[in-house]
C-alpha atoms as a PDB file:
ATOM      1  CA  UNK A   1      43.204 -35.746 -12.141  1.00  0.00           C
ATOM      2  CA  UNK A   2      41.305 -34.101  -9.273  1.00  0.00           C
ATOM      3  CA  UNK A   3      40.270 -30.852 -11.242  1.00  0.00           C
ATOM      4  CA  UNK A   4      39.221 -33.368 -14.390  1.00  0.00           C
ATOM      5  CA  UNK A   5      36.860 -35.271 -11.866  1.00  0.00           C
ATOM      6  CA  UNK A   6      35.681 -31.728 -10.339  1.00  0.00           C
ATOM      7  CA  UNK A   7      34.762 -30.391 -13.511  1.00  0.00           C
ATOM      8  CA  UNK A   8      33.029 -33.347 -14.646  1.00  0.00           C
ATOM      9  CA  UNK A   9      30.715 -33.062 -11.527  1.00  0.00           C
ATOM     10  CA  UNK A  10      29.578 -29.899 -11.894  1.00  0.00           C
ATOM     11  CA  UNK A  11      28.410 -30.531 -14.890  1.00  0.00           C
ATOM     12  CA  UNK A  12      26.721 -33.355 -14.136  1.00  0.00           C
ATOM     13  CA  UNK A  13      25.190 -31.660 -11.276  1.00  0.00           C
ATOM     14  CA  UNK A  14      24.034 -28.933 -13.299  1.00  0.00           C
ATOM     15  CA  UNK A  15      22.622 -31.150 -15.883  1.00  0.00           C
ATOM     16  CA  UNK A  16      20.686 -32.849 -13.144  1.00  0.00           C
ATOM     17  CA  UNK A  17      19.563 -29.340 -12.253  1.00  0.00           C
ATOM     18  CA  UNK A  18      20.863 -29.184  -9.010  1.00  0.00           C
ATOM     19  CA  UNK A  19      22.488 -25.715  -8.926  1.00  0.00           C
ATOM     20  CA  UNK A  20      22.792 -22.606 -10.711  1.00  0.00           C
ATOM     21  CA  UNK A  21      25.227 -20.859 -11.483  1.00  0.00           C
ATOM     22  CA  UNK A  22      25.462 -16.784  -9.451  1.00  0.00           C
ATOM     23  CA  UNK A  23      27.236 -13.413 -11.066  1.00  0.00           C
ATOM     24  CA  UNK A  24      29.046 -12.567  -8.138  1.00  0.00           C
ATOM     25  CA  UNK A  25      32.298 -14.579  -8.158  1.00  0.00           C
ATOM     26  CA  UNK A  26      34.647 -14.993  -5.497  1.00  0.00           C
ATOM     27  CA  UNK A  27      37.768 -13.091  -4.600  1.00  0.00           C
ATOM     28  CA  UNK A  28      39.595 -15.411  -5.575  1.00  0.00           C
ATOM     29  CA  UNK A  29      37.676 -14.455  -9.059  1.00  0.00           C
ATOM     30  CA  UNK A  30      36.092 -18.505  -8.702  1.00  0.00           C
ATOM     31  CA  UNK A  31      32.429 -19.409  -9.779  1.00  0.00           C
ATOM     32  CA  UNK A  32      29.567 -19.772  -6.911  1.00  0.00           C
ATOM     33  CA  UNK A  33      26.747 -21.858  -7.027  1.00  0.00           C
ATOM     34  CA  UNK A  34      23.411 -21.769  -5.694  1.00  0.00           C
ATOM     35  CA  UNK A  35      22.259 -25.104  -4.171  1.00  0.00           C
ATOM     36  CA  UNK A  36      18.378 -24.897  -2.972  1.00  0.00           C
ATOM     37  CA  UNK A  37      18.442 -28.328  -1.713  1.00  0.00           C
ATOM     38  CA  UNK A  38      21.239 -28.080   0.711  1.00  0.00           C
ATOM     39  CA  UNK A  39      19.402 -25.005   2.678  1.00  0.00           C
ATOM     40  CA  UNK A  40      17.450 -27.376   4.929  1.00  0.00           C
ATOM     41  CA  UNK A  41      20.860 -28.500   6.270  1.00  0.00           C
ATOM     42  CA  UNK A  42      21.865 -25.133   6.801  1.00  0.00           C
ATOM     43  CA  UNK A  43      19.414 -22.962   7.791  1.00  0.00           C
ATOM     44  CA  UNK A  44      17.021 -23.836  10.775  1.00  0.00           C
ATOM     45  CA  UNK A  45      13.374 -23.749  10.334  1.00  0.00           C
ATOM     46  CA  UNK A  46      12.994 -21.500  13.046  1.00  0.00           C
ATOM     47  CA  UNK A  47      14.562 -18.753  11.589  1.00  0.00           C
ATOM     48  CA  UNK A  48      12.587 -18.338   8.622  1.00  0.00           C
ATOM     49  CA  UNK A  49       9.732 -17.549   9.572  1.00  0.00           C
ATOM     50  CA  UNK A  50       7.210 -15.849   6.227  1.00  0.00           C
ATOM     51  CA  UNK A  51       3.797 -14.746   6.718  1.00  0.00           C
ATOM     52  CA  UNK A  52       1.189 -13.970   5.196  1.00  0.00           C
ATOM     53  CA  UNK A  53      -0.177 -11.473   3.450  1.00  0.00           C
ATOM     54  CA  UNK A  54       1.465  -8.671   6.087  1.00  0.00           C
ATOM     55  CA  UNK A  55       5.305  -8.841   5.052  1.00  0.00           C
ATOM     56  CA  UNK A  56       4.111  -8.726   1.198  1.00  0.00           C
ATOM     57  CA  UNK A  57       4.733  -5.069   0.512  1.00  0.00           C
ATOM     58  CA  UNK A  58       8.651  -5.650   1.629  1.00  0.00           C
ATOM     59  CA  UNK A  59       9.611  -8.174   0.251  1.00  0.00           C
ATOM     60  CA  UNK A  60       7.920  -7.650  -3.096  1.00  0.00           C
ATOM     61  CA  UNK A  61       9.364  -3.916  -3.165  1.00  0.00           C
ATOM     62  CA  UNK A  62       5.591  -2.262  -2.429  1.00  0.00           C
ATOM     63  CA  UNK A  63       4.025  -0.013  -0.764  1.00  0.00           C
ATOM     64  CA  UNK A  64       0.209   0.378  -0.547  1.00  0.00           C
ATOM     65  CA  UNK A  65      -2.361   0.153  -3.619  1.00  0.00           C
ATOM     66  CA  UNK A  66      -0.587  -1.740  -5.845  1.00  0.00           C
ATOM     67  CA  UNK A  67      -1.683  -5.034  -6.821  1.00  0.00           C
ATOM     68  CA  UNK A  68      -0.179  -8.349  -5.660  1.00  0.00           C
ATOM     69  CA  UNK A  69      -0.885 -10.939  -8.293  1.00  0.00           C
ATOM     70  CA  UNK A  70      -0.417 -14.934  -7.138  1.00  0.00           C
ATOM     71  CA  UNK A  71      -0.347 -17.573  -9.301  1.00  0.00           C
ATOM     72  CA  UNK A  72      -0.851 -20.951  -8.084  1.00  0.00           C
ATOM     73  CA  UNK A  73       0.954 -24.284  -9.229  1.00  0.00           C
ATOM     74  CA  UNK A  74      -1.111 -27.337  -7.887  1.00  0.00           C
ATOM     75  CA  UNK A  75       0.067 -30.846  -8.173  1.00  0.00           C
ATOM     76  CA  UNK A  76      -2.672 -32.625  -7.332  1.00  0.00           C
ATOM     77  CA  UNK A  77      -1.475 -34.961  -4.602  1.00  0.00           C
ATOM     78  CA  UNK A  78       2.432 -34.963  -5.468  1.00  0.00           C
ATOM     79  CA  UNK A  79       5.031 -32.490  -5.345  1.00  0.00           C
ATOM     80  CA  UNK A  80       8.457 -33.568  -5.452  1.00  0.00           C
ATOM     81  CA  UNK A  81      10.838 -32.878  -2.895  1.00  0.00           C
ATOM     82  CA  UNK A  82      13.453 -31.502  -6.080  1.00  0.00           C
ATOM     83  CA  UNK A  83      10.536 -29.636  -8.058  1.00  0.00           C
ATOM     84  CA  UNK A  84      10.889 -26.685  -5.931  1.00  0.00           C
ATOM     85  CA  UNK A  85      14.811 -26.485  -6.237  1.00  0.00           C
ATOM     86  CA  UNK A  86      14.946 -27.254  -9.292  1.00  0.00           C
ATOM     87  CA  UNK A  87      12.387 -24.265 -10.462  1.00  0.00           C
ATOM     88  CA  UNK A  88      13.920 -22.139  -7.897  1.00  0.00           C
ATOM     89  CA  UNK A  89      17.352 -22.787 -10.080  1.00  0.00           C
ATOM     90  CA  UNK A  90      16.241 -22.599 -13.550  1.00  0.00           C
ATOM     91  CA  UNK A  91      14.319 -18.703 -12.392  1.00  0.00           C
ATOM     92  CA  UNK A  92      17.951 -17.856 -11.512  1.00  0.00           C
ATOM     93  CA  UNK A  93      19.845 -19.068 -14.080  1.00  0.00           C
ATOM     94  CA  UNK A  94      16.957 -17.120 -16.541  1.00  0.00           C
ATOM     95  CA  UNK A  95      17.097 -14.222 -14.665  1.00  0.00           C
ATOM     96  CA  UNK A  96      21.391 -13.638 -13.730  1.00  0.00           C
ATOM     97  CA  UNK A  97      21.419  -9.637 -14.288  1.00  0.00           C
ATOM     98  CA  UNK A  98      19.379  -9.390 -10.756  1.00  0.00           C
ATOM     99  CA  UNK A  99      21.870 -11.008  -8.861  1.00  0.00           C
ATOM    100  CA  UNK A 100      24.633  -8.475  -9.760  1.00  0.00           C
ATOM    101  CA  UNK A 101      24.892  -7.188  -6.417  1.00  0.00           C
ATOM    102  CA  UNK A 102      22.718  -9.663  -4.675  1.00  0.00           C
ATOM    103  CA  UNK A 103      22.189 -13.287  -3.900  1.00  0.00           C
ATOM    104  CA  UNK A 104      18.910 -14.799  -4.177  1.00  0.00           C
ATOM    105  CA  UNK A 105      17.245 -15.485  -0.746  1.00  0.00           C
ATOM    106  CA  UNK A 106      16.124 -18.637   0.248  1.00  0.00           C
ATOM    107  CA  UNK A 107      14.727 -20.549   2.905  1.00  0.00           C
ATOM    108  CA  UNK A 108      13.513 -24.287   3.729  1.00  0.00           C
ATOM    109  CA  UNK A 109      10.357 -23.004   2.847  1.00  0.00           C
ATOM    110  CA  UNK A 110       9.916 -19.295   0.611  1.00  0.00           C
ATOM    111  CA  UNK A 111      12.720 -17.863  -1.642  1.00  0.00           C
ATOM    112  CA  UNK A 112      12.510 -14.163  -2.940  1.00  0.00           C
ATOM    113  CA  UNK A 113      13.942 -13.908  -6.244  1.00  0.00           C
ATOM    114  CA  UNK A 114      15.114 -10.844  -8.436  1.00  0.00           C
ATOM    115  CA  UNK A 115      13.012 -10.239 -11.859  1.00  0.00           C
ATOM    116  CA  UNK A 116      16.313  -9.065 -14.176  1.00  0.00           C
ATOM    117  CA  UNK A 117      16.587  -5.855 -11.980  1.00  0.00           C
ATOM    118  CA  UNK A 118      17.003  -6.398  -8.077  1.00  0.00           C
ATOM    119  CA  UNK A 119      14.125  -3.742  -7.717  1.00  0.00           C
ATOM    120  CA  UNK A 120      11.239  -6.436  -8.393  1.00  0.00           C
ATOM    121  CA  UNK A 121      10.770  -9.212  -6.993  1.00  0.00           C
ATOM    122  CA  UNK A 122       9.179 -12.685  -7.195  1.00  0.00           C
ATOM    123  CA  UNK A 123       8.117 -14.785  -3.944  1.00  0.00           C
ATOM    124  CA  UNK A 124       7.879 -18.353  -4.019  1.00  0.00           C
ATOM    125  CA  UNK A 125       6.271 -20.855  -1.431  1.00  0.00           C
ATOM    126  CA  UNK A 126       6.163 -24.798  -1.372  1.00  0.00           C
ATOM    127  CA  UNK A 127       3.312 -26.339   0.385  1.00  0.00           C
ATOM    128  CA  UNK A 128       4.303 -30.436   0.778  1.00  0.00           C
ATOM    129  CA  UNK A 129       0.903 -30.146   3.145  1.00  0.00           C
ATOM    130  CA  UNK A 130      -1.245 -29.345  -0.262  1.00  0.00           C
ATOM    131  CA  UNK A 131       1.491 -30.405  -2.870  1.00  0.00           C
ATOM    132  CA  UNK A 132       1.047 -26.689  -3.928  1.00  0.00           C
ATOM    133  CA  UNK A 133       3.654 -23.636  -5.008  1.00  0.00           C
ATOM    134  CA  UNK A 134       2.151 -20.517  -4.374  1.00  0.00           C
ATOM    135  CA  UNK A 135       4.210 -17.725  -6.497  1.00  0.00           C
ATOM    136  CA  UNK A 136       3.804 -14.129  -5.967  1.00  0.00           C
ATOM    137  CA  UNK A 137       4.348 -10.818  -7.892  1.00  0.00           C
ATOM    138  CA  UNK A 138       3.540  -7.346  -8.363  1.00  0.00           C
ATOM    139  CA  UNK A 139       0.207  -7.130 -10.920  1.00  0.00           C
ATOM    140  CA  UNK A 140       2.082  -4.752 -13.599  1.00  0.00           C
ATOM    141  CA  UNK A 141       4.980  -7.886 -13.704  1.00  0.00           C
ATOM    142  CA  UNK A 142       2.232 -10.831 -13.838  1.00  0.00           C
ATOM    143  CA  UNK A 143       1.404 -10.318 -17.538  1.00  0.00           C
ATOM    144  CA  UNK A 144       4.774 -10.934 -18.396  1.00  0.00           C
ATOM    145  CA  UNK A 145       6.382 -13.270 -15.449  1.00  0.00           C
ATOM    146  CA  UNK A 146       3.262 -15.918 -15.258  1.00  0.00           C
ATOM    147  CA  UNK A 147       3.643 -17.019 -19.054  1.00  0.00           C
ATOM    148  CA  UNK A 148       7.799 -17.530 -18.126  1.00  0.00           C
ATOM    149  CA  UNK A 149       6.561 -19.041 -14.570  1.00  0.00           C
ATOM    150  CA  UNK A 150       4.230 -21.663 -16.252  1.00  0.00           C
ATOM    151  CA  UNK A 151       7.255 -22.604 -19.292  1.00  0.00           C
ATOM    152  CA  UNK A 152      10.147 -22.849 -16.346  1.00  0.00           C
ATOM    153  CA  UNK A 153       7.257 -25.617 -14.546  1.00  0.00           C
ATOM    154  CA  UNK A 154       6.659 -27.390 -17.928  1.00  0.00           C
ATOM    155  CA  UNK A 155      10.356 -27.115 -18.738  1.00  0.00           C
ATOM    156  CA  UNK A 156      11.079 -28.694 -15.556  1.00  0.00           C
ATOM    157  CA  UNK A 157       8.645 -31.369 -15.525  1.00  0.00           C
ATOM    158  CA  UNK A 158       9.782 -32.584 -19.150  1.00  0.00           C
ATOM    159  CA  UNK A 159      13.383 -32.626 -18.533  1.00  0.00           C
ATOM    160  CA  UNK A 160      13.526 -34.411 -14.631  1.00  0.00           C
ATOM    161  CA  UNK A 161      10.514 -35.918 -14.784  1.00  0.00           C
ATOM    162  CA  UNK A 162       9.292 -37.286 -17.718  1.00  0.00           C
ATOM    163  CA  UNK A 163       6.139 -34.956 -18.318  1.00  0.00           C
ATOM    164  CA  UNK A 164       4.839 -37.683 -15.270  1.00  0.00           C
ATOM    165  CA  UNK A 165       4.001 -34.909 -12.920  1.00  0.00           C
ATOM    166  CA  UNK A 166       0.135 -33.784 -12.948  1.00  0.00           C
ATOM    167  CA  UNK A 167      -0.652 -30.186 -11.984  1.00  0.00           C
ATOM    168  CA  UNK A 168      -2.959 -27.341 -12.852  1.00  0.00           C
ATOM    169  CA  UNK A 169      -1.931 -23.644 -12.817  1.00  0.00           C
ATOM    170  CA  UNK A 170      -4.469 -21.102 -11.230  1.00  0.00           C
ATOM    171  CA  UNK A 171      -4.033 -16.977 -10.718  1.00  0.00           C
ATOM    172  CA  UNK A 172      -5.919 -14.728  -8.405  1.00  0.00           C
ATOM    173  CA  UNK A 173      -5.325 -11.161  -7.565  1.00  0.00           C
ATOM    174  CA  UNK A 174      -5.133 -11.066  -3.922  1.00  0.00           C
ATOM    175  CA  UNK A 175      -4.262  -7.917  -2.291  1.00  0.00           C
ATOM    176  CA  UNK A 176      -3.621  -4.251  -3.219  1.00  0.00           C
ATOM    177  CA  UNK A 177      -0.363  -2.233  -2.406  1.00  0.00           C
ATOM    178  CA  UNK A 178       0.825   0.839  -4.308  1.00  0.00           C
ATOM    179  CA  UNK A 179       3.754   0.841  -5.699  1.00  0.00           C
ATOM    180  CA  UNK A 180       7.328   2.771  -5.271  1.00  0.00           C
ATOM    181  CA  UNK A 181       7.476   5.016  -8.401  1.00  0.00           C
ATOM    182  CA  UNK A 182       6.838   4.122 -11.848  1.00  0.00           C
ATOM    183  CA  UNK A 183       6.443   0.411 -12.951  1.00  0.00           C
ATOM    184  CA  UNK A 184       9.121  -0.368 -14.776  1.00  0.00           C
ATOM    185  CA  UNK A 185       8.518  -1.284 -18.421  1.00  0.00           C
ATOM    186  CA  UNK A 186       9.608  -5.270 -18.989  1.00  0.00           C
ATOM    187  CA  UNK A 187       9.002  -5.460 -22.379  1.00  0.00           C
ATOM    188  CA  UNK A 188      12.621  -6.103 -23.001  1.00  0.00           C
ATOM    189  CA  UNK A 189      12.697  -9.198 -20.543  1.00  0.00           C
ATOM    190  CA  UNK A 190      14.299 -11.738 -22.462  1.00  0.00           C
ATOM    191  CA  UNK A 191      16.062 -14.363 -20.746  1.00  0.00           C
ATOM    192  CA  UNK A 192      19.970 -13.335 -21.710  1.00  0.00           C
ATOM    193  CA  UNK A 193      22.880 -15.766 -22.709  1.00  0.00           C
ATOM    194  CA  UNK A 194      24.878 -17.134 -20.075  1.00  0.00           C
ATOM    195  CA  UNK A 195      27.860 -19.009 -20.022  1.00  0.00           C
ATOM    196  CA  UNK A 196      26.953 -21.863 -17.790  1.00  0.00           C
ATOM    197  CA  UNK A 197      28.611 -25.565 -17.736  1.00  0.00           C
ATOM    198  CA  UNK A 198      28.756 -27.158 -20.888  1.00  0.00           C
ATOM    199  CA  UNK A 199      25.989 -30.258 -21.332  1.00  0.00           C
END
């Protein structure tokens, strides 16, 4: 019936790694998904407009003198239109207790994700001029977040693609802010059971 052939494509979709899966349900009490790929049909290009490196200390929670820590995903002549999405997914899937009270942001060309608490966040740009993605963090997060950045790419590239795709990762402290408060401590970041679609 219709709701056998509804469940079924979810979780093909999902498998395909098309969505993922958000806290905050409907009123209806009903799951949500997150869909990168359909944002370019939905959200202009004109109205997301990102720059660089003024708007950092907002949108990554700072304030001045703390350090902003970018880590660079090259591809060498060939990103993938789904690479992006698809990373962009698997980050909030990993990640589901900051997006208690929030959705993640995205737009046809940044998303600003939560790091497990809303309070930090995680700043992604795809470059389809330099086949780059340029991530973005606070320095007392990179030590922890870069190792789980490069495993969601290789992850990613293994299960869609085959281990095919060719890239390089490369890090560079670029620009100081200081922080609100106290760094939080994210030892205790591990990535937390979910239910999510059956495979």
């Amino acid at each position: 019936d219709q709701y056998q052939h509804r469940n079924f494509l979810v979780k093909l979709v999902y498998k395909l790694g098309l969505f993922a899966e958000l806290p905050i349900r409907t009123e209806q009490g009903r799951a949500r998904y997150f869909v990168p790929s359909a944002v370019s049909a939905l959200i202009p290009n004109e109205t997301a407009i990102f720059e660089l490196p003024h708007d950092f200390s907002a949108r990554l929670q700072l304030q001045h003198s703390a350090t902003v820590h970018e880590l660079l995903l090259d591809f060498k002549g060939f990103l993938p239109n789904g690479f992006f999405g698809r990373m962009i997914n698997k980050l909030v899937s990993d990640w589901p207790t900051g997006y208690k009270h929030a959705d993640p942001v995205i737009f046809w060309h940044s998303a600003e994700l939560c790091i497990s608490d809303p309070r930090y966040k995680l700043v992604l740009l795809p470059d389809k001029k330099t086949d780059r993605i340029r991530t973005f963090m606070s320095d007392e997060h990179a030590e922890l977040i870069i190792p789980h950045l490069k495993n969601v790419a290789q992850t990613v590239n293994n299960t869609f693609y085959g281990a095919r795709l060719c890239f390089e990762f490369r890090g560079d402290a670029i620009r100081t802010y200081r922080c609100q408060g106290p760094p939080k401590d994210l030892v205790s970041l591990a990535v937390p059971a979910t239910d999510r679609p059956d495979a």
